[in-house]
Protein backbone atom coordinates (compact mmCIF):
# COMPACT_ATOMS: atom_id res chain seq x y z
CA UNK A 1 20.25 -5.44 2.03
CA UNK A 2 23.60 -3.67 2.58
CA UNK A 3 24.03 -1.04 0.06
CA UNK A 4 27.84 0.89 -0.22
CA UNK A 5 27.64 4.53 -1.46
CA UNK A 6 30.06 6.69 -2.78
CA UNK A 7 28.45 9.73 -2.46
CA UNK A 8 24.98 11.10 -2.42
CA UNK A 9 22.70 12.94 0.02
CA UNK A 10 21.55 9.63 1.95
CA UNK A 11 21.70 9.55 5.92
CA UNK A 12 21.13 6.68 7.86
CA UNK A 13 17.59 6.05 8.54
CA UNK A 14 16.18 7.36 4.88
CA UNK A 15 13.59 5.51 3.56
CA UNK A 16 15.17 4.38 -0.17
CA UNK A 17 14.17 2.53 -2.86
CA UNK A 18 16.82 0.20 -4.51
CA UNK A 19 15.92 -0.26 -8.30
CA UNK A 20 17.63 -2.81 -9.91
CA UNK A 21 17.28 -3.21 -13.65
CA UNK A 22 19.09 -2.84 -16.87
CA UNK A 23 22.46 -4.25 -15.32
CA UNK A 24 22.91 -1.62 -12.93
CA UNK A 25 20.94 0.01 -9.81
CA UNK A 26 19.56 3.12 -8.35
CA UNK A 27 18.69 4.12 -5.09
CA UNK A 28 16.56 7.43 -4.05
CA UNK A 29 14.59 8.54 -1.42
CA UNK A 30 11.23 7.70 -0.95
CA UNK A 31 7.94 8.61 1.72
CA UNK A 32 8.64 7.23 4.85
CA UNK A 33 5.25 5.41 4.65
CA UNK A 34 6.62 2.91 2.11
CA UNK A 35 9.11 1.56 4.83
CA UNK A 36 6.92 2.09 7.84
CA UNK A 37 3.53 0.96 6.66
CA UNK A 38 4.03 -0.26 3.26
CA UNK A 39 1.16 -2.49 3.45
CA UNK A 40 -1.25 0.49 4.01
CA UNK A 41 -0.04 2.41 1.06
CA UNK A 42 -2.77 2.46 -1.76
CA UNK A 43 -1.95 0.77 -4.75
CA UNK A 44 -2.72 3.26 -6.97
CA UNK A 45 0.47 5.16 -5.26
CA UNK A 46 2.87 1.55 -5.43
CA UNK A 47 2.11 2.20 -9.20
CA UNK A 48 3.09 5.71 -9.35
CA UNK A 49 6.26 4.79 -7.54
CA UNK A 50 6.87 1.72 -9.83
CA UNK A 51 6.22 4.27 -13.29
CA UNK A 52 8.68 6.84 -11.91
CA UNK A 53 11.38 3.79 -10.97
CA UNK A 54 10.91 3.01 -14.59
CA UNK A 55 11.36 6.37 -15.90
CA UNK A 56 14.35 6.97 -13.85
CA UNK A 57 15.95 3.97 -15.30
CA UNK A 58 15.29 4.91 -18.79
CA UNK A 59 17.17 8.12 -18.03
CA UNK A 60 19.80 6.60 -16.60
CA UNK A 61 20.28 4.32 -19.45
CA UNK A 62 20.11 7.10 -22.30
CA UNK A 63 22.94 8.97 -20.14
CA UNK A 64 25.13 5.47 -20.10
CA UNK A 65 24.77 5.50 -24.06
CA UNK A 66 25.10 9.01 -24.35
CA UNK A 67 28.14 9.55 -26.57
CA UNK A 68 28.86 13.89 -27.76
CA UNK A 69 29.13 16.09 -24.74
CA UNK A 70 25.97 17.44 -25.33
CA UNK A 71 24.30 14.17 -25.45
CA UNK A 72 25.72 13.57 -21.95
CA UNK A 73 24.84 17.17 -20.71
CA UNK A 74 21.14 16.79 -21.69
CA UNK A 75 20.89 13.09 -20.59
CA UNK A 76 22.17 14.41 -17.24
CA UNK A 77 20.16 17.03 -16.88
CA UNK A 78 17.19 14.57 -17.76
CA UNK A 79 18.29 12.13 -15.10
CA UNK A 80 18.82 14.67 -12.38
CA UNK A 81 15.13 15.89 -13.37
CA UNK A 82 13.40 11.83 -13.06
CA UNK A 83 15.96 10.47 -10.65
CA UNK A 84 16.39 12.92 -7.63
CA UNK A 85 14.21 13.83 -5.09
């Protein structure tokens, strides 16, 4: 997958995951060991990964229907907290 960014603190060679959900996307860096030996990695960690995904996406959907300034202040902050690494 070829991903165009805008910005962000991604170098070539990161290990990301692209999220793709709720008519948008997120990408953020993950473990190495999910792109180099993914098949080793315990589920009970895939989960983990898949449950933070999920919370990052909720944030980032509460700051797209954020509305006052201090809805989109604390729905930033929020997102910042679940979303980067």
């Amino acid at each position: 997958m070829r991903v165009v960014l805008d910005g962000g603190d991604f170098r070539t060679g990161d290990c990301v995951s692209i999220e793709q959900g709720g008519g948008g996307a997120n990408i953020r860096r993950v473990s190495n060991e999910f792109c180099i030996n993914n098949a080793s990695v315990p589920s009970q960690y895939k989960a983990e990964h898949q449950r933070e995904a999920d919370e990052c996406l909720q944030a980032t959907q509460r700051l797209l229907e954020a509305q006052t300034d201090e809805e989109i202040r604390n729905a930033q902050m929020i997102r910042n907290i679940l979303c980067e690494d």
